[in-house]
PDB file of N, CA and C in Angstrom:
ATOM      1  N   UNK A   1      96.539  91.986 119.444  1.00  0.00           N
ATOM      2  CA  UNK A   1      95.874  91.117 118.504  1.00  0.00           C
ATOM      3  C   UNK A   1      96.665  91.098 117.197  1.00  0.00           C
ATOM      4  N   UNK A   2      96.555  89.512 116.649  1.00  0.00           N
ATOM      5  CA  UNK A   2      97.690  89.913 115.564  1.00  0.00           C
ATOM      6  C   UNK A   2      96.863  89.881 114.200  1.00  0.00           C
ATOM      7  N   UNK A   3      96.794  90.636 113.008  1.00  0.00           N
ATOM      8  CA  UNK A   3      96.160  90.497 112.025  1.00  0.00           C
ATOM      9  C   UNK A   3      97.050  90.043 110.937  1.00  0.00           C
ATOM     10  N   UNK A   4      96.286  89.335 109.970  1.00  0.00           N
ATOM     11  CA  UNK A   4      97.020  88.538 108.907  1.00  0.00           C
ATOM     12  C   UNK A   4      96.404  89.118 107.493  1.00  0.00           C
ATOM     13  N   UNK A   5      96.855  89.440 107.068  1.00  0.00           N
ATOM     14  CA  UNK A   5      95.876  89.589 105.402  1.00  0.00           C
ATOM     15  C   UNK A   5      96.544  88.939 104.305  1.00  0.00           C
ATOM     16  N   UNK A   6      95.537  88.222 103.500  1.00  0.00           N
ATOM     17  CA  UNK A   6      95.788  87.067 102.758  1.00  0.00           C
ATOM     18  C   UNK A   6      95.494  87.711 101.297  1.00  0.00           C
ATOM     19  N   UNK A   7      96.882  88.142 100.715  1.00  0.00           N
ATOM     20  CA  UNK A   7      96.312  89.007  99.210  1.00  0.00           C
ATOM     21  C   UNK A   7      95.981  87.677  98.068  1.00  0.00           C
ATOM     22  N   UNK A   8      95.979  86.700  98.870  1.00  0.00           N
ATOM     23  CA  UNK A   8      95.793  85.895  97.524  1.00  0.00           C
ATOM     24  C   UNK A   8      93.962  85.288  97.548  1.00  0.00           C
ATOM     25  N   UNK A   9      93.677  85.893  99.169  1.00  0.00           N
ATOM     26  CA  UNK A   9      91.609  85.244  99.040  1.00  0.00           C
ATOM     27  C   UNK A   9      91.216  86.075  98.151  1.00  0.00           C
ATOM     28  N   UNK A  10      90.187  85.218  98.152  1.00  0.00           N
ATOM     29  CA  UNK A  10      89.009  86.186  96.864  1.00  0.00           C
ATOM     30  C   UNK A  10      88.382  86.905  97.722  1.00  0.00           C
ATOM     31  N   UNK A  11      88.436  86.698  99.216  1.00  0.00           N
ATOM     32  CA  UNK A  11      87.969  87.724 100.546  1.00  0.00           C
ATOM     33  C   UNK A  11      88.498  88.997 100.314  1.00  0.00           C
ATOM     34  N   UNK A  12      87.654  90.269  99.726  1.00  0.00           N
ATOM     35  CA  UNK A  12      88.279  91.611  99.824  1.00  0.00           C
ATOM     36  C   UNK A  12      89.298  92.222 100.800  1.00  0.00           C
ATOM     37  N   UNK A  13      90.257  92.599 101.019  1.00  0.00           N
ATOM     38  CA  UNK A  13      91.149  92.929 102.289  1.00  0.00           C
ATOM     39  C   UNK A  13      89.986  93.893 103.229  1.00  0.00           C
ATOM     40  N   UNK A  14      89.340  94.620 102.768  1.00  0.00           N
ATOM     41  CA  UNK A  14      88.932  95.454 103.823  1.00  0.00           C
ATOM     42  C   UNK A  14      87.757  94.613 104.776  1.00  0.00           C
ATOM     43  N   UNK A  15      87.176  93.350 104.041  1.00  0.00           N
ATOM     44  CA  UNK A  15      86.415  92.674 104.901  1.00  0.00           C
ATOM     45  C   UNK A  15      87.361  91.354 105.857  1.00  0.00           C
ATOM     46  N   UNK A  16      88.708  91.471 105.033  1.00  0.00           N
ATOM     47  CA  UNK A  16      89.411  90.526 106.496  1.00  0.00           C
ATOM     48  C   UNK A  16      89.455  91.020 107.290  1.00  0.00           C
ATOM     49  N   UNK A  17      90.123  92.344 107.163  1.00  0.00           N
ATOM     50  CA  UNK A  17      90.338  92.826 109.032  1.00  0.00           C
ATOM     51  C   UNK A  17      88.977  93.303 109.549  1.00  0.00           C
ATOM     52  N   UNK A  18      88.264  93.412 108.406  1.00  0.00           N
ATOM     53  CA  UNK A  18      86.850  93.540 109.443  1.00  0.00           C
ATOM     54  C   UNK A  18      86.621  92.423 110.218  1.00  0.00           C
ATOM     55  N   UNK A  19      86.684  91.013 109.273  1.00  0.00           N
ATOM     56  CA  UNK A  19      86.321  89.932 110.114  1.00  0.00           C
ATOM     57  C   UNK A  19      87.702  89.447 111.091  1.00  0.00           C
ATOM     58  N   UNK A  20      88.479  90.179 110.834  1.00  0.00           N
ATOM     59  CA  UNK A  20      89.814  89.623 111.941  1.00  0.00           C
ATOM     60  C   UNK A  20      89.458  90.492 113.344  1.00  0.00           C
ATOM     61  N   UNK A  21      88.925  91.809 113.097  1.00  0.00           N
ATOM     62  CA  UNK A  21      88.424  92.859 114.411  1.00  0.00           C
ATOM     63  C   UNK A  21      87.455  92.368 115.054  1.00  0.00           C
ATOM     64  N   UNK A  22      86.074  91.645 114.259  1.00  0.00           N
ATOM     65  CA  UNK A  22      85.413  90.915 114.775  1.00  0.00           C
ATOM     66  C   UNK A  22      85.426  89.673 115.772  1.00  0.00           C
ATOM     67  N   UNK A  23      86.588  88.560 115.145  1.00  0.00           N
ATOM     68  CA  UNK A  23      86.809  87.751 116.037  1.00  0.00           C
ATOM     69  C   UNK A  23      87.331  87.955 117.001  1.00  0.00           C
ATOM     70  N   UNK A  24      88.586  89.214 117.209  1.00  0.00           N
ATOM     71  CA  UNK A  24      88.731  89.867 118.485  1.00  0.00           C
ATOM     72  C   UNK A  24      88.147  89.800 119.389  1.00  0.00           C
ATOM     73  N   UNK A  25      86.934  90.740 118.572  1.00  0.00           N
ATOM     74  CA  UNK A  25      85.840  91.083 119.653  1.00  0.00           C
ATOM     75  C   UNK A  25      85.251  89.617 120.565  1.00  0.00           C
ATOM     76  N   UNK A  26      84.880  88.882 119.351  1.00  0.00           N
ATOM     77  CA  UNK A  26      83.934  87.935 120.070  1.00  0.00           C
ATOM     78  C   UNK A  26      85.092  86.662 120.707  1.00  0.00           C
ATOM     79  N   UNK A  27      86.298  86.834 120.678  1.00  0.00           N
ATOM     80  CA  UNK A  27      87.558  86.280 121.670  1.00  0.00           C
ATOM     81  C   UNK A  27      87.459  86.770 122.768  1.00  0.00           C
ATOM     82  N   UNK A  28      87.543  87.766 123.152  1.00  0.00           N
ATOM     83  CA  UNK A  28      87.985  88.831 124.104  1.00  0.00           C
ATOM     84  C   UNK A  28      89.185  89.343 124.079  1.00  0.00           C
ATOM     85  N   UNK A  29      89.624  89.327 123.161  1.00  0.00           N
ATOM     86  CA  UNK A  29      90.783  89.748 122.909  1.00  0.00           C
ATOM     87  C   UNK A  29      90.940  91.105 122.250  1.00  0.00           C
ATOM     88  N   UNK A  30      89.768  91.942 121.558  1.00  0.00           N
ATOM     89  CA  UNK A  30      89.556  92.945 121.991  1.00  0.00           C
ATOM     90  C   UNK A  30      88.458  93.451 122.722  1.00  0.00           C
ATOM     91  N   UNK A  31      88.699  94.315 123.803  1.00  0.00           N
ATOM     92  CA  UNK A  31      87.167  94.666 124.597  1.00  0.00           C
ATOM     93  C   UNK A  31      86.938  96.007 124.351  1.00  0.00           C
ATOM     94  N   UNK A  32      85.731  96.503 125.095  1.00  0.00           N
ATOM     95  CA  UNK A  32      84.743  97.694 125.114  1.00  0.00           C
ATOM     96  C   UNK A  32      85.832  98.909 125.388  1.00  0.00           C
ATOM     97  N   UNK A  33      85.372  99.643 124.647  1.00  0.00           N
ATOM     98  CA  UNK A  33      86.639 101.018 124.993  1.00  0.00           C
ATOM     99  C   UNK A  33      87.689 101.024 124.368  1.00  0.00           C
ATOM    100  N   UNK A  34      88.770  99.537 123.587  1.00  0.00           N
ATOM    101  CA  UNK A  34      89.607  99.634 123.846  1.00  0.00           C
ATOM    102  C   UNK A  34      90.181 100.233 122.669  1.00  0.00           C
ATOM    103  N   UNK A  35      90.853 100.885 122.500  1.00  0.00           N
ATOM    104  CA  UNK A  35      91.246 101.797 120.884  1.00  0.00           C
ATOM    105  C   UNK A  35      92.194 100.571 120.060  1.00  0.00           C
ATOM    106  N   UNK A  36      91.761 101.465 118.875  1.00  0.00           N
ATOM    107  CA  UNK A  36      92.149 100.315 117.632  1.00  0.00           C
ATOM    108  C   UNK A  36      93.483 101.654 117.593  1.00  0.00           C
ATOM    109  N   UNK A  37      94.304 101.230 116.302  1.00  0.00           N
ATOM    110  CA  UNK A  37      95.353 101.748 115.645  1.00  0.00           C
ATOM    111  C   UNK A  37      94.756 103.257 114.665  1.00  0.00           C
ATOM    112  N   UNK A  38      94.902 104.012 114.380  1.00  0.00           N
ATOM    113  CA  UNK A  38      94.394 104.621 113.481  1.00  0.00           C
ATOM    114  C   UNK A  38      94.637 103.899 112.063  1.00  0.00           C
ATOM    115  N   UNK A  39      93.769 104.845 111.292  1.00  0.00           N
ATOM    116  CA  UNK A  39      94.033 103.936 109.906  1.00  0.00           C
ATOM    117  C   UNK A  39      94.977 104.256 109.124  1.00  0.00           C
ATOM    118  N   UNK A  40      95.974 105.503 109.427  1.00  0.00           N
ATOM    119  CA  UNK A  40      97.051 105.413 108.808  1.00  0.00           C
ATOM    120  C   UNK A  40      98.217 104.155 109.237  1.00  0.00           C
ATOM    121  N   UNK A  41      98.013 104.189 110.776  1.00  0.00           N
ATOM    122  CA  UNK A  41      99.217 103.485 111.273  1.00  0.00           C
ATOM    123  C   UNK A  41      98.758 101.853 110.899  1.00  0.00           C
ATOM    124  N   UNK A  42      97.977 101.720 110.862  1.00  0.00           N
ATOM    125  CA  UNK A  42      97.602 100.035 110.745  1.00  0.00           C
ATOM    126  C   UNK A  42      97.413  99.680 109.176  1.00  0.00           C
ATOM    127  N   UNK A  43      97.468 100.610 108.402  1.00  0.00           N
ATOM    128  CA  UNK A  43      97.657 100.669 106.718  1.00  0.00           C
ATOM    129  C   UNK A  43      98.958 100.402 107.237  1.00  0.00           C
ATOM    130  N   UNK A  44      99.788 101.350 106.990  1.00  0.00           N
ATOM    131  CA  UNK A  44     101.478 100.794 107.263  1.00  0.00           C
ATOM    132  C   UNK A  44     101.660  99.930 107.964  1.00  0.00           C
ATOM    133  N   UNK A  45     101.076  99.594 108.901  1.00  0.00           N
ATOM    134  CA  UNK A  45     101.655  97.973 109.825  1.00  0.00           C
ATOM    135  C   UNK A  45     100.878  97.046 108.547  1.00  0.00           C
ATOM    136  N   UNK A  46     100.272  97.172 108.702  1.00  0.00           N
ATOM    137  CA  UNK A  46      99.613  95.781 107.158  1.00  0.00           C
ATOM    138  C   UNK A  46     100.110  96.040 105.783  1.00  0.00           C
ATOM    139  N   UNK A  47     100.800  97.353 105.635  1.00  0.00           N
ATOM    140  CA  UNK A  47     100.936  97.236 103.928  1.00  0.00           C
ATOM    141  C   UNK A  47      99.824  97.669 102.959  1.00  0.00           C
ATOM    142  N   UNK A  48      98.916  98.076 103.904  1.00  0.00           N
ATOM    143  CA  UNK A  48      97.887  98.083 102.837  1.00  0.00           C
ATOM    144  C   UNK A  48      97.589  99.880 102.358  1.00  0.00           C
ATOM    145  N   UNK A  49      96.644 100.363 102.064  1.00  0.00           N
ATOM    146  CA  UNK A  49      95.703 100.944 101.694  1.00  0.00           C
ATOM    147  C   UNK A  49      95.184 102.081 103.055  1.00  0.00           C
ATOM    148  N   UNK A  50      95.470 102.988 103.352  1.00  0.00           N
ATOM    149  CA  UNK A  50      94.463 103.413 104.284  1.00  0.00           C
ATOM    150  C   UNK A  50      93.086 103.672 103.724  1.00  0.00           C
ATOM    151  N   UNK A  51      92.793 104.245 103.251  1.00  0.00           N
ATOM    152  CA  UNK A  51      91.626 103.991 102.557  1.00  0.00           C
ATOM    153  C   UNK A  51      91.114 102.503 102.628  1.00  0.00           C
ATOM    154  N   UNK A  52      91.519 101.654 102.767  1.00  0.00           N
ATOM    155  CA  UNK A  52      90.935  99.923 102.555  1.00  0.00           C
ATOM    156  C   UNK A  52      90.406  99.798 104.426  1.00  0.00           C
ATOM    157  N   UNK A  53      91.918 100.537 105.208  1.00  0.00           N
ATOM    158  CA  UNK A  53      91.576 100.339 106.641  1.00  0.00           C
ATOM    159  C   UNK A  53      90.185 101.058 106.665  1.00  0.00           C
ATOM    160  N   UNK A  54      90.224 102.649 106.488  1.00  0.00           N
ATOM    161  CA  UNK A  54      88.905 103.156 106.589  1.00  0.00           C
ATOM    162  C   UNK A  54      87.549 102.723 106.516  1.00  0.00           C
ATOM    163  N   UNK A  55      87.776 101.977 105.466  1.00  0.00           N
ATOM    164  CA  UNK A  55      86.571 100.960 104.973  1.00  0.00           C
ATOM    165  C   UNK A  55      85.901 100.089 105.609  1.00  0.00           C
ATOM    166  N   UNK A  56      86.997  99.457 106.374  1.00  0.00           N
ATOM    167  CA  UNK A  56      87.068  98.654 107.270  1.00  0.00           C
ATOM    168  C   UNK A  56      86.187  98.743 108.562  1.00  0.00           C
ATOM    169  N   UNK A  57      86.935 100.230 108.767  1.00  0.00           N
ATOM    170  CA  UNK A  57      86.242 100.758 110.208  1.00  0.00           C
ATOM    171  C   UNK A  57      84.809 101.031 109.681  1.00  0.00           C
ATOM    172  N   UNK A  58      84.717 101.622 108.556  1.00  0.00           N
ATOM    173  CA  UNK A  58      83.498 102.116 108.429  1.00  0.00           C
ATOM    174  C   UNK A  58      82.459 100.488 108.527  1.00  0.00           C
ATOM    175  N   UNK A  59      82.336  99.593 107.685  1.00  0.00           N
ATOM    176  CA  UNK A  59      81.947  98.337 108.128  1.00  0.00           C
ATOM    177  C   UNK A  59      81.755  98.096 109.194  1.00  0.00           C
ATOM    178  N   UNK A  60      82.155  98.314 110.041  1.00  0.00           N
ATOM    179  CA  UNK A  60      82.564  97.465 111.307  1.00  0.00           C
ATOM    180  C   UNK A  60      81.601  98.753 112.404  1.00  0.00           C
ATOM    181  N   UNK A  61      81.673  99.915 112.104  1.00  0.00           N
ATOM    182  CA  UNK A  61      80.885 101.303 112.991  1.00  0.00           C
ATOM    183  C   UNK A  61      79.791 100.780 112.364  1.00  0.00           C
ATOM    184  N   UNK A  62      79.242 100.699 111.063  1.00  0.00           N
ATOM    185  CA  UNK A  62      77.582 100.431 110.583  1.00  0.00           C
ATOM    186  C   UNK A  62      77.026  99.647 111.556  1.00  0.00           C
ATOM    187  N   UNK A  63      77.948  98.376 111.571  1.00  0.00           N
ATOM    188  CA  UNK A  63      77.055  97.382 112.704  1.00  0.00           C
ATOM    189  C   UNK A  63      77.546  97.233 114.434  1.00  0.00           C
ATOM    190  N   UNK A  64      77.799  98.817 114.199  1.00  0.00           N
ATOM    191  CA  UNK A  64      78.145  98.707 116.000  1.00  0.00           C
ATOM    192  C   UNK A  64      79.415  97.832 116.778  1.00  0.00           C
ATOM    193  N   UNK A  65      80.109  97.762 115.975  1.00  0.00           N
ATOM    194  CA  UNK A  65      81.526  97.069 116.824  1.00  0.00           C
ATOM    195  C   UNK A  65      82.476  97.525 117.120  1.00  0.00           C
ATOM    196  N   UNK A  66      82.300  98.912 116.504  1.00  0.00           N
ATOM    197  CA  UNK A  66      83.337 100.138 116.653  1.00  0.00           C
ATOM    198  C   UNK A  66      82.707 101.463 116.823  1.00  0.00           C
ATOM    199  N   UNK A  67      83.370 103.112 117.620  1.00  0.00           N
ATOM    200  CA  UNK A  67      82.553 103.562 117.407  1.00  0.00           C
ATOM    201  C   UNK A  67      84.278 104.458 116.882  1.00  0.00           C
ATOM    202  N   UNK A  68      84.278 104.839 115.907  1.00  0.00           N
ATOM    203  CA  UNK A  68      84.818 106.193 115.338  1.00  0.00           C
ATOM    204  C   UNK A  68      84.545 107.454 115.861  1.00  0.00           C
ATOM    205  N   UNK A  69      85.674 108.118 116.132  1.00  0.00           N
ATOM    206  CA  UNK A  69      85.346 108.923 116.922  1.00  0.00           C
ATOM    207  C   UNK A  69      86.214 110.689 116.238  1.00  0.00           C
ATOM    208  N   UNK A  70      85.606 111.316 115.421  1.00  0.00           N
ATOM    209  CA  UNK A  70      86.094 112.301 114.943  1.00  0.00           C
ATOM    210  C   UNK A  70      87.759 112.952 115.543  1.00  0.00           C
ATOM    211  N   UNK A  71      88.984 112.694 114.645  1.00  0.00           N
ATOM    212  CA  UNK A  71      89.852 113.391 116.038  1.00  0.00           C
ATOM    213  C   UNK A  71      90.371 112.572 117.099  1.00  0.00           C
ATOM    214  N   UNK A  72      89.801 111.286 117.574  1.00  0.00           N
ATOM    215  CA  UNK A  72      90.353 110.712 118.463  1.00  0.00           C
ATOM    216  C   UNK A  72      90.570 109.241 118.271  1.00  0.00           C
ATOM    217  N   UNK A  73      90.021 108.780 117.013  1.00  0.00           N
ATOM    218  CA  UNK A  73      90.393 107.038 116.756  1.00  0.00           C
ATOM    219  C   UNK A  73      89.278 106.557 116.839  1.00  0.00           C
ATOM    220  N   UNK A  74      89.464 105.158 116.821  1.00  0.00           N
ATOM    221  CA  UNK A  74      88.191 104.083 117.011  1.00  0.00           C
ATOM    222  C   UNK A  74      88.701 103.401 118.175  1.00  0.00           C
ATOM    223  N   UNK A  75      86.939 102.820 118.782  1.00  0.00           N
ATOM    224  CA  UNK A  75      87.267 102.424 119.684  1.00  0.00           C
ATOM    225  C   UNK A  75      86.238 101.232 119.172  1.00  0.00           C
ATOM    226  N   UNK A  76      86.632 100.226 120.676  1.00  0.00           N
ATOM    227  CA  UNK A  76      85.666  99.383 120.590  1.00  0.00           C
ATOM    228  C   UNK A  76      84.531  99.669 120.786  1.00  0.00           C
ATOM    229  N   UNK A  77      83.386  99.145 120.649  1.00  0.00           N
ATOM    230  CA  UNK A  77      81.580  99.566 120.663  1.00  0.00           C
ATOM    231  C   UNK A  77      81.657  99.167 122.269  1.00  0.00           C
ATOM    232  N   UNK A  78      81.120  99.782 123.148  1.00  0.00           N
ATOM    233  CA  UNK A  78      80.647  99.219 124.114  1.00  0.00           C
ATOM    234  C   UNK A  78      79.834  98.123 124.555  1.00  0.00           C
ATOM    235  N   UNK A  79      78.745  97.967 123.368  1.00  0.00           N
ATOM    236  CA  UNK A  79      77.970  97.122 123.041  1.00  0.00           C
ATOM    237  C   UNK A  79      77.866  96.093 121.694  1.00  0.00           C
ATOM    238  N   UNK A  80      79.513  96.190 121.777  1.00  0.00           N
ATOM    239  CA  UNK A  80      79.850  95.150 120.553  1.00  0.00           C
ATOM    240  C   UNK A  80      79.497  93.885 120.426  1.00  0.00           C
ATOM    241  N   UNK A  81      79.465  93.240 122.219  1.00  0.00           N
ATOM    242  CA  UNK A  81      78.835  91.673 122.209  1.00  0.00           C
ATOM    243  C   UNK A  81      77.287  92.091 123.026  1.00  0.00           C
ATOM    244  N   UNK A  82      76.375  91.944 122.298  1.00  0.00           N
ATOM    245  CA  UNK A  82      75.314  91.902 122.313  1.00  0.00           C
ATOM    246  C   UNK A  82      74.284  90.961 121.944  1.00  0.00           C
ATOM    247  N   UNK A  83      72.907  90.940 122.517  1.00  0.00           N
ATOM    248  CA  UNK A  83      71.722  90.206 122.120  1.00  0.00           C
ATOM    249  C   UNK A  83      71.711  91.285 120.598  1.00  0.00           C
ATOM    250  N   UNK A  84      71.489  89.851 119.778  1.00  0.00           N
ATOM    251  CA  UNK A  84      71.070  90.661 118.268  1.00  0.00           C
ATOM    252  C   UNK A  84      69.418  91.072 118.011  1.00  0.00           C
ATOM    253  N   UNK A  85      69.536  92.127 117.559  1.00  0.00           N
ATOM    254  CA  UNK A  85      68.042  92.949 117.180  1.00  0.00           C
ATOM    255  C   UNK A  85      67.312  91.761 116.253  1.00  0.00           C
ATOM    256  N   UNK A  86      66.199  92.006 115.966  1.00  0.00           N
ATOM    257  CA  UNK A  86      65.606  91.008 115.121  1.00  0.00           C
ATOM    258  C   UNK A  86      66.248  91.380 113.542  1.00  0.00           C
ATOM    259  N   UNK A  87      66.563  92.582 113.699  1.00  0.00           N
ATOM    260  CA  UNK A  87      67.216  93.268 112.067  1.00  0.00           C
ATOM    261  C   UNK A  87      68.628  92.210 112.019  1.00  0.00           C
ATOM    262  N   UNK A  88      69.492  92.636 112.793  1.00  0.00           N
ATOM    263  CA  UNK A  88      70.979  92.217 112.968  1.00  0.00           C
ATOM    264  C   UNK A  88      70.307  90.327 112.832  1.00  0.00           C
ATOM    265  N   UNK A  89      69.487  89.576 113.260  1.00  0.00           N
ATOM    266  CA  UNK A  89      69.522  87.919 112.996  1.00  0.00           C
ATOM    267  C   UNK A  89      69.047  88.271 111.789  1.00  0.00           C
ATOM    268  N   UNK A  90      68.069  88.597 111.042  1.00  0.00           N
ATOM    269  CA  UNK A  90      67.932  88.615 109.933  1.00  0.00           C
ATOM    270  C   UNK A  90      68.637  89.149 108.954  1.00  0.00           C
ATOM    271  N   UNK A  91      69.932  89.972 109.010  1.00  0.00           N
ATOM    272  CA  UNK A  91      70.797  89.926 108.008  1.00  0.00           C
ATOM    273  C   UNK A  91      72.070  88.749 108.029  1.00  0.00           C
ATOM    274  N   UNK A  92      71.914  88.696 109.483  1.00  0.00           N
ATOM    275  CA  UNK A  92      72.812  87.254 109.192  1.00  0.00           C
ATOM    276  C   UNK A  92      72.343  85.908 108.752  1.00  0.00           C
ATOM    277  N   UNK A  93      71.119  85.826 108.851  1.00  0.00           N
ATOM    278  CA  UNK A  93      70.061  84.924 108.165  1.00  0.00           C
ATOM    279  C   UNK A  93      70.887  84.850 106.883  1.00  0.00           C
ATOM    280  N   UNK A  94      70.154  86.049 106.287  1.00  0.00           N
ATOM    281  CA  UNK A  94      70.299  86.485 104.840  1.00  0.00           C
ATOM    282  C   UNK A  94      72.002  86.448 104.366  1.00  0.00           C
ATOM    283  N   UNK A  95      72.831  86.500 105.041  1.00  0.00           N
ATOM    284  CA  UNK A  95      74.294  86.345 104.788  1.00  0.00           C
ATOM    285  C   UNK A  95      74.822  84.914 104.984  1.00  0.00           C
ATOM    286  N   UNK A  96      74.349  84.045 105.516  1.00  0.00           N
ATOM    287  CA  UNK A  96      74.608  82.446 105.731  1.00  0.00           C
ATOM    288  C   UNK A  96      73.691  81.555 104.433  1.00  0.00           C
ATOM    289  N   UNK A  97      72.521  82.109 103.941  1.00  0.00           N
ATOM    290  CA  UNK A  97      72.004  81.938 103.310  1.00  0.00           C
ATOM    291  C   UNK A  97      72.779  81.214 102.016  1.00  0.00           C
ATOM    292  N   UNK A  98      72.955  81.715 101.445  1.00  0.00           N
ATOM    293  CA  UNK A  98      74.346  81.971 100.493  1.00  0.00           C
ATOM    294  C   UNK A  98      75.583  80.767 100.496  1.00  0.00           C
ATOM    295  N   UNK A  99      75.805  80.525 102.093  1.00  0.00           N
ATOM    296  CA  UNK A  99      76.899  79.246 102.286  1.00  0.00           C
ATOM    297  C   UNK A  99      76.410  78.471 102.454  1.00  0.00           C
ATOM    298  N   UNK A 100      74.639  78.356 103.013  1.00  0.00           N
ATOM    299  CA  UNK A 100      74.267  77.095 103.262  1.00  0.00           C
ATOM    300  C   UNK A 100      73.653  76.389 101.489  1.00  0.00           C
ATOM    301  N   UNK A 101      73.355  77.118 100.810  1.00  0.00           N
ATOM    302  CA  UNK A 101      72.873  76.481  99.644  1.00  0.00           C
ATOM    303  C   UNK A 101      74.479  76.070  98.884  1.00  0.00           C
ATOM    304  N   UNK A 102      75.344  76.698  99.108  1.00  0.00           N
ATOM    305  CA  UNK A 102      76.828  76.126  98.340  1.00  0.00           C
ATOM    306  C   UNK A 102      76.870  74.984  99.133  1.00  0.00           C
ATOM    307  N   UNK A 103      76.757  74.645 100.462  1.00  0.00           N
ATOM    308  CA  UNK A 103      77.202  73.698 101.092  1.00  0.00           C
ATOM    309  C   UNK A 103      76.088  72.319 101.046  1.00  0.00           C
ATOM    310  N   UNK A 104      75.080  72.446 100.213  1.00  0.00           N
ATOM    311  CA  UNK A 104      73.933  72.209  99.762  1.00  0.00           C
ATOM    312  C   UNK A 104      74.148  71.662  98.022  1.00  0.00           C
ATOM    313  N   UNK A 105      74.637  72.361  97.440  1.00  0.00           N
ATOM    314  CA  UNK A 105      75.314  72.140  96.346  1.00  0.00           C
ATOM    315  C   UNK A 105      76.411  71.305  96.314  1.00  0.00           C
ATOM    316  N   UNK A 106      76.846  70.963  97.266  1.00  0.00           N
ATOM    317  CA  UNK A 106      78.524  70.183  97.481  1.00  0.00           C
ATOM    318  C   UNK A 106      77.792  68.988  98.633  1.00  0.00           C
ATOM    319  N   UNK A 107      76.491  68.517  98.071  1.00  0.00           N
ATOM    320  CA  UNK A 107      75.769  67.326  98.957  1.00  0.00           C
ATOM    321  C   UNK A 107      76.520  67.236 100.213  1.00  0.00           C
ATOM    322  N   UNK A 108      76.168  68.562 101.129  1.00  0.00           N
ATOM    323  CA  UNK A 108      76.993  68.030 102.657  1.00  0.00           C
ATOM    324  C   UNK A 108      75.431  67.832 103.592  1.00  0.00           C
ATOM    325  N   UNK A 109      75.962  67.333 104.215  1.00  0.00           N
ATOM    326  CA  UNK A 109      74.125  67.097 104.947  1.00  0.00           C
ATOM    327  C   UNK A 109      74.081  68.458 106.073  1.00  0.00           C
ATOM    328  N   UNK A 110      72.806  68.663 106.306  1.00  0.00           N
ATOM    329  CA  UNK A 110      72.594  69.311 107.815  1.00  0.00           C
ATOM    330  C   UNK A 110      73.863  68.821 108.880  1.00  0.00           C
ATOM    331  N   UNK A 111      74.078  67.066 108.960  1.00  0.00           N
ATOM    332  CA  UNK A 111      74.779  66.988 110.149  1.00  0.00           C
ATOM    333  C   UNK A 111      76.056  67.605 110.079  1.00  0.00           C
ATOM    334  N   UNK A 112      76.625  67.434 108.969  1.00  0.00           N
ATOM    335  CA  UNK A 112      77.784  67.687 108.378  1.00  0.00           C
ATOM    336  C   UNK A 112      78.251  69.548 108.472  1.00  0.00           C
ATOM    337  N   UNK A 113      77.063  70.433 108.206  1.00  0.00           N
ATOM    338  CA  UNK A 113      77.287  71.696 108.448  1.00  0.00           C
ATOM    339  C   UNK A 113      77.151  71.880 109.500  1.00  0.00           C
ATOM    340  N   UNK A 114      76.702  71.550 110.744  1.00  0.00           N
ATOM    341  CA  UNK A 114      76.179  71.730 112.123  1.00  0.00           C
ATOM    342  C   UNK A 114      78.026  71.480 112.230  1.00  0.00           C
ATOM    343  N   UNK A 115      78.180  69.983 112.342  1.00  0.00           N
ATOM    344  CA  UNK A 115      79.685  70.126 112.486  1.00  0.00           C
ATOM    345  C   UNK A 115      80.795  71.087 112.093  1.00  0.00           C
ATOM    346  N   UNK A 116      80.589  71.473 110.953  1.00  0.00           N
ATOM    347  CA  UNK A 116      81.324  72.060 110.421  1.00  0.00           C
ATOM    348  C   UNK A 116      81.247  73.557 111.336  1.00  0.00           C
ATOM    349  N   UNK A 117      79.859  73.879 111.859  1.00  0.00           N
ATOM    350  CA  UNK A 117      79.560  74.883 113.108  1.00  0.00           C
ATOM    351  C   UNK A 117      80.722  74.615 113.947  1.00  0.00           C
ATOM    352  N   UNK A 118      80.469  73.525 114.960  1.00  0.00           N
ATOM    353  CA  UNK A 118      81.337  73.120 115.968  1.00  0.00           C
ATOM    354  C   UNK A 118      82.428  73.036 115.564  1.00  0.00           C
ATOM    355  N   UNK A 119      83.365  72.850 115.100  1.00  0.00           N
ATOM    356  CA  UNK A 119      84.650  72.917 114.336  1.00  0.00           C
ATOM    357  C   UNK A 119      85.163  74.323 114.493  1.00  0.00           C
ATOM    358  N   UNK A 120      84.149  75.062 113.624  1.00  0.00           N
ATOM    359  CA  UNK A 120      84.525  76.595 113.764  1.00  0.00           C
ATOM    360  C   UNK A 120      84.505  77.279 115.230  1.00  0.00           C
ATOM    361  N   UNK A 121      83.562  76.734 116.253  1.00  0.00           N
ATOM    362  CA  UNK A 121      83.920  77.137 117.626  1.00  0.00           C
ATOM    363  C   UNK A 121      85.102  76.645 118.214  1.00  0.00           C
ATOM    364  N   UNK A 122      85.235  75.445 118.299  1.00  0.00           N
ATOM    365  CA  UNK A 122      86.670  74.564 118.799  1.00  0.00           C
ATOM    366  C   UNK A 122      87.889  75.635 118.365  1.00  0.00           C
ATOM    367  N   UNK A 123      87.968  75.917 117.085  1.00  0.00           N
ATOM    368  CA  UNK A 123      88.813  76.172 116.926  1.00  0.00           C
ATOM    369  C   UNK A 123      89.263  77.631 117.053  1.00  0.00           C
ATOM    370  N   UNK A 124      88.328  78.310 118.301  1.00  0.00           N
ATOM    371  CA  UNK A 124      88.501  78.900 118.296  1.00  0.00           C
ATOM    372  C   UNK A 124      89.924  79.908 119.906  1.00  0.00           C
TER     373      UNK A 124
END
């Protein structure tokens, strides 16, 4: 999987590769079990921060997409693609929230964000 980090988004680095590990996941391009890099080695392959990678992982273990494993790396969650808990839809509720009133603010209609949905699948 190839990761990109963009030092010029206003996107924190440690939440890109969270959301770059994520789309992995939900690609299949990474699966269940499969070990990530440690966070020293993938700080040096990115340039970044181990500490920023850590962060990363840690994000990404809170909501189950990774499991860290004392001593032996991260892996993928077994149950990374899952039916979401009523908790897990309601924080993503609460996290879309936020883009749909900007996108609301920038007079785009319902049809227009629905598309803008489909777009983001296509292109995936």
């Amino acid at each position: 999987m190839y990761i990109e980090i963009d030092d010029s988004s206003q996107i924190p680095i440690y939440l890109q590769l969270a959301n770059q590990i994520i789309k992995g996941i939900a690609h299949q391009e990474l699966l269940p079990y499969e070990a990530l890099p440690s966070g020293r080695t993938l700080a040096g392959d990115l340039g970044i921060n181990m500490h920023t990678v850590n962060k990363a992982y840690h994000y990404l273990e809170d909501r189950r997409f990774i499991q860290v494993q004392p001593k032996s790396g991260a892996i993928i969650h077994p149950d990374a693609v899952r039916t979401a808990t009523p908790k897990e839809l309601e924080t993503l509720k609460e996290r879309l929230a936020p883009i749909i009133d900007e996108a609301r603010c920038l007079q785009l209609s319902t049809d227009t964000i629905y598309q803008l949905i489909k777009e983001s699948e296509s292109n995936d």
